[in-house]
N, C-alpha and C. Protein backbone atom coordinates (compact mmCIF):
# COMPACT_ATOMS: atom_id res chain seq x y z
N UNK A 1 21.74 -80.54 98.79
CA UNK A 1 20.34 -80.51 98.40
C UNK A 1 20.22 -79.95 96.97
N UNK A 2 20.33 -80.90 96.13
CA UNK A 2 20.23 -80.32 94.64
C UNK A 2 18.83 -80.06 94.06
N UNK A 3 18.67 -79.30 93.22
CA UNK A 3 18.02 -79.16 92.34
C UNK A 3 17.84 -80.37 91.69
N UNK A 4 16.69 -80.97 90.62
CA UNK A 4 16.84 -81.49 89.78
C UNK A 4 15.48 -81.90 88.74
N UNK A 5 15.45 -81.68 87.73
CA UNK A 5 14.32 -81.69 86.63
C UNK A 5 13.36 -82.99 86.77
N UNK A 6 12.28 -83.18 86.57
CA UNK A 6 11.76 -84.28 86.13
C UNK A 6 11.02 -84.22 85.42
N UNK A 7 9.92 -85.68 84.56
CA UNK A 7 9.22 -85.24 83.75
C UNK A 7 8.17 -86.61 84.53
N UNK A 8 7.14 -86.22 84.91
CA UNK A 8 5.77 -86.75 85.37
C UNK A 8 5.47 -88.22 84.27
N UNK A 9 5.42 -89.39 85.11
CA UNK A 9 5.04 -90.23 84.00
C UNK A 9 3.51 -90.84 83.48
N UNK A 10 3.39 -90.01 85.00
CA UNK A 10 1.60 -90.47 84.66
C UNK A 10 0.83 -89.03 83.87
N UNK A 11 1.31 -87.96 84.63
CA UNK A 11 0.13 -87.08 83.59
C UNK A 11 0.90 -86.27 82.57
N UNK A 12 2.48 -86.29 82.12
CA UNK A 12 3.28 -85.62 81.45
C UNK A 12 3.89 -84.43 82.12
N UNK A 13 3.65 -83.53 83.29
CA UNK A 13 4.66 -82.49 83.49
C UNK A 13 5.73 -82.54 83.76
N UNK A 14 6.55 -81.44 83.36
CA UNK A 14 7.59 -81.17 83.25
C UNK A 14 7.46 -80.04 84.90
N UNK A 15 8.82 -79.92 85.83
CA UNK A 15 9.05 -79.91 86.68
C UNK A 15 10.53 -79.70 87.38
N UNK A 16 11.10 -78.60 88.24
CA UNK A 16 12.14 -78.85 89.25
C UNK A 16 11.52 -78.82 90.49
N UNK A 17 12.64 -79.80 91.05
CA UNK A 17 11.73 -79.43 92.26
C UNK A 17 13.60 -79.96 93.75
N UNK A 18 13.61 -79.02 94.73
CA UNK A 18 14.33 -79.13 95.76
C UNK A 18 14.69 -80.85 95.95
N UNK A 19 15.51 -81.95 96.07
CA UNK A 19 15.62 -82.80 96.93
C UNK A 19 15.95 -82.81 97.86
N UNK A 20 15.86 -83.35 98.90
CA UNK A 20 16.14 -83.22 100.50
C UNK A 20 16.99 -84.54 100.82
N UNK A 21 17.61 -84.71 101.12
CA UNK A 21 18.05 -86.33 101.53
C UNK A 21 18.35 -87.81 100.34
N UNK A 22 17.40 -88.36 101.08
CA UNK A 22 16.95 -89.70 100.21
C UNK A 22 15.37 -89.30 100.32
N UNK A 23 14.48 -88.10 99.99
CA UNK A 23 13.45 -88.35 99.87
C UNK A 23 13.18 -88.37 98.19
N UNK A 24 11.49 -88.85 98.14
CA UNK A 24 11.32 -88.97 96.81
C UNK A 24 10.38 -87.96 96.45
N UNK A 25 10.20 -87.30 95.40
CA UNK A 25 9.88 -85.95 94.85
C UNK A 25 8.59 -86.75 94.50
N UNK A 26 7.71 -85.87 94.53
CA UNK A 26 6.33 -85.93 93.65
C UNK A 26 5.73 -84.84 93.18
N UNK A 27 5.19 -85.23 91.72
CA UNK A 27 4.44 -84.55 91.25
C UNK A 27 3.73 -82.86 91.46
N UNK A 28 3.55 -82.25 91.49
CA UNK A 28 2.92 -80.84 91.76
C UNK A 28 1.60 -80.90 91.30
N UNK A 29 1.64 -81.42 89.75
CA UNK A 29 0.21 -81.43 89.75
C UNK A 29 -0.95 -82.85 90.06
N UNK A 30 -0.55 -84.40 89.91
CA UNK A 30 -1.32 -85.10 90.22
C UNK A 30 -0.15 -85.55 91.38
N UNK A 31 0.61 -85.42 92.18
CA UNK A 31 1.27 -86.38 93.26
C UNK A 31 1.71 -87.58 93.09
N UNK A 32 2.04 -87.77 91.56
CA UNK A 32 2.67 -89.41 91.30
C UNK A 32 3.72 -89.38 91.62
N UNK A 33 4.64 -90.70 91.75
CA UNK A 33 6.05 -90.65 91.98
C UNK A 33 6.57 -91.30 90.68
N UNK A 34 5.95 -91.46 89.93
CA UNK A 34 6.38 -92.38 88.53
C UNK A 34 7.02 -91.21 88.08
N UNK A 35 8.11 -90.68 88.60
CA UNK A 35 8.80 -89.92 87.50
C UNK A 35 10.23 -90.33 86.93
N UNK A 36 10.82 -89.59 85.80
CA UNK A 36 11.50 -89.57 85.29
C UNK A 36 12.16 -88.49 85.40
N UNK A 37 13.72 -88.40 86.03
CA UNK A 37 14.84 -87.64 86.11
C UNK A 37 15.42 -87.09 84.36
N UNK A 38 15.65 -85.80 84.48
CA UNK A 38 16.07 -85.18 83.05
C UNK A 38 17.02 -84.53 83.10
N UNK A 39 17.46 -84.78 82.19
CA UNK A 39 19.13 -84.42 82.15
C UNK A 39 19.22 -82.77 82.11
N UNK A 40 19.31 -81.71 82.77
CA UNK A 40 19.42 -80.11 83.30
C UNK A 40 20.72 -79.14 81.83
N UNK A 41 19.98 -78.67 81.42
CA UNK A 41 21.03 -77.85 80.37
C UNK A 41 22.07 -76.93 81.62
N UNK A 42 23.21 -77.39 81.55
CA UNK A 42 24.38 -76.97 82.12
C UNK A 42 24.76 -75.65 81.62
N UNK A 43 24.95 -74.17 82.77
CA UNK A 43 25.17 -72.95 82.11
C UNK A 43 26.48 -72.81 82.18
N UNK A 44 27.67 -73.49 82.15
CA UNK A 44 29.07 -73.25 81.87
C UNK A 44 29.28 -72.57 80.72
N UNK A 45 30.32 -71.82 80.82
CA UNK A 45 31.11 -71.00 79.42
C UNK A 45 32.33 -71.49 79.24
N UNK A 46 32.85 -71.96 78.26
CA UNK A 46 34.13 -72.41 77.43
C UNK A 46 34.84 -71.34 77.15
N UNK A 47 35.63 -70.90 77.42
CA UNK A 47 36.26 -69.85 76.29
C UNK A 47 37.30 -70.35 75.74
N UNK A 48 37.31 -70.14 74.31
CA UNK A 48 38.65 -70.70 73.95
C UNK A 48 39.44 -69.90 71.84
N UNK A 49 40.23 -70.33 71.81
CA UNK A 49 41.02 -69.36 70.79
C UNK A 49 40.30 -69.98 69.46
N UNK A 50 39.56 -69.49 68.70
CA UNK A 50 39.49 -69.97 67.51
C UNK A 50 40.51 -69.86 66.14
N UNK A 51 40.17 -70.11 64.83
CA UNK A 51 40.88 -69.74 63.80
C UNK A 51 40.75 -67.95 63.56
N UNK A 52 42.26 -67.35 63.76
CA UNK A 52 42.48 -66.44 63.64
C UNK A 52 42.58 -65.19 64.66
N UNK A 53 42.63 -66.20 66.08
CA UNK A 53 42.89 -65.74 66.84
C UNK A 53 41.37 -65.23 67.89
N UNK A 54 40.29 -65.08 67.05
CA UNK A 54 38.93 -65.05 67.79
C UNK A 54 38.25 -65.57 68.87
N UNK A 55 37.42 -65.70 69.24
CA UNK A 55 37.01 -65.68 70.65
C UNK A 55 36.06 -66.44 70.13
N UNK A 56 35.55 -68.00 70.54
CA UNK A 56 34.70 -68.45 70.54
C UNK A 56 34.17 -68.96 72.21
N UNK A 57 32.74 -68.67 72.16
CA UNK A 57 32.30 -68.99 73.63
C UNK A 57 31.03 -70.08 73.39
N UNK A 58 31.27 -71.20 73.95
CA UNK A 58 30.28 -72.21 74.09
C UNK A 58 29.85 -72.32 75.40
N UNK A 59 28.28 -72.81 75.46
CA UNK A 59 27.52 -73.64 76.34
C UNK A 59 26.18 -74.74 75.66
N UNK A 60 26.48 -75.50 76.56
CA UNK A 60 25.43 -76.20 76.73
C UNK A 60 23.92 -76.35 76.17
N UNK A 61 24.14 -74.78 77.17
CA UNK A 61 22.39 -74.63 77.58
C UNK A 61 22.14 -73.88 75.78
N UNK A 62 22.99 -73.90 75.01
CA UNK A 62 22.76 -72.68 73.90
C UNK A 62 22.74 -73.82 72.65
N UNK A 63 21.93 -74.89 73.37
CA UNK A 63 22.11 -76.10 72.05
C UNK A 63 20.75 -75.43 70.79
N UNK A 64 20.83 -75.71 69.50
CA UNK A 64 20.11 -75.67 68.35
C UNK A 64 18.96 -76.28 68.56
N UNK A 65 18.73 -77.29 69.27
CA UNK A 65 17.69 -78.01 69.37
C UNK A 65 16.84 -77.80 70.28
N UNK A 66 15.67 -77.41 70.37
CA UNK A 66 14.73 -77.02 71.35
C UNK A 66 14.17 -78.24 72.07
N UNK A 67 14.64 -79.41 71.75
CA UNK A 67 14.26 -80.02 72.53
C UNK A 67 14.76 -81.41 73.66
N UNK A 68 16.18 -80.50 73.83
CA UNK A 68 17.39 -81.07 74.33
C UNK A 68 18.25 -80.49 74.97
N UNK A 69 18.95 -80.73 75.52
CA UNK A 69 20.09 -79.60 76.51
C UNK A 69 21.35 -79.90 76.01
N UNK A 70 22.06 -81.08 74.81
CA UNK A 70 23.08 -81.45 74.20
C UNK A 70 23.46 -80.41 73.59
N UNK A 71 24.97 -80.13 73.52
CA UNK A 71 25.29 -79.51 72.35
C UNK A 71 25.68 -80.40 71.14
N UNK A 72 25.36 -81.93 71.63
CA UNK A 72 25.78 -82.63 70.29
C UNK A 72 24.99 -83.81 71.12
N UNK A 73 23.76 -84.01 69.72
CA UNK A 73 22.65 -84.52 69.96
C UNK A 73 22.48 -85.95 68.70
N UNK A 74 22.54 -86.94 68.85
CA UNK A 74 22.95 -87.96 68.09
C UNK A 74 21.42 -88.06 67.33
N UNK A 75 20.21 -88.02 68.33
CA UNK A 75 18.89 -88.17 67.26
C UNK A 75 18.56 -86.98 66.17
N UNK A 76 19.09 -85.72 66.83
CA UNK A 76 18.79 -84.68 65.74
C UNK A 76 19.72 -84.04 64.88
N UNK A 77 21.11 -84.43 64.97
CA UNK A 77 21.96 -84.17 64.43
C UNK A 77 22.68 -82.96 64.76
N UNK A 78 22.77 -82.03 65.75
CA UNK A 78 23.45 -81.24 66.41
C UNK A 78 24.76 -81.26 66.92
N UNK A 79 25.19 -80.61 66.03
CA UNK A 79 26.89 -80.96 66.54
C UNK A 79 27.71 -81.21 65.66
C-alpha cells in the first residue's frame, strides 16, 4: 500500500494520498479522478569519496530547483 503524490487536473491540487489495491484515489478537495501521478523526491543518501579524500553526500530530495525532485533536471539545467 504505497504512498503516492498527485496533482488534481481539474482544480490544480497538489496531494498524497494512501493507495489500497487497484483502487482509484480522488481528489480531497473537489473529488475528481482526473489526476496526475508525480514523480516523489526520493530521501536516499549516497555517500561517496570525493577529490581529496572528502566526504560528499547526495540526495535527491536536495535538488536546486524548487520545482522538481531531479537532481539533474534537463528543463532547468540542474546538474
Amino acid at each position: 500500500m504505497p504512498i503516492y503524490e498527485y496533482k488534481c487536473n481539474t482544480c490544480g491540487e497538489n496531494f498524497e494520498t494512501l493507495v489500497m489495491g487497484g483502487s482509484t484515489p480522488e481528489c480531497p478537495s473537489c473529488d475528481s479522478q482526473d489526476l496526475s501521478r508525480l514523480m516523489s523526491a526520493c530521501g536516499f543518501i549516497s555517500k561517496s569519496s570525493g577529490p581529496g579524500g572528502e566526504t560528499q553526500v547526495k540526495s535527491s530530495a536536495s535538488s536546486a530547483c524548487g520545482s522538481c525532485s531531479s537532481s539533474s533536471c534537463s528543463s532547468c539545467g540542474v546538474g
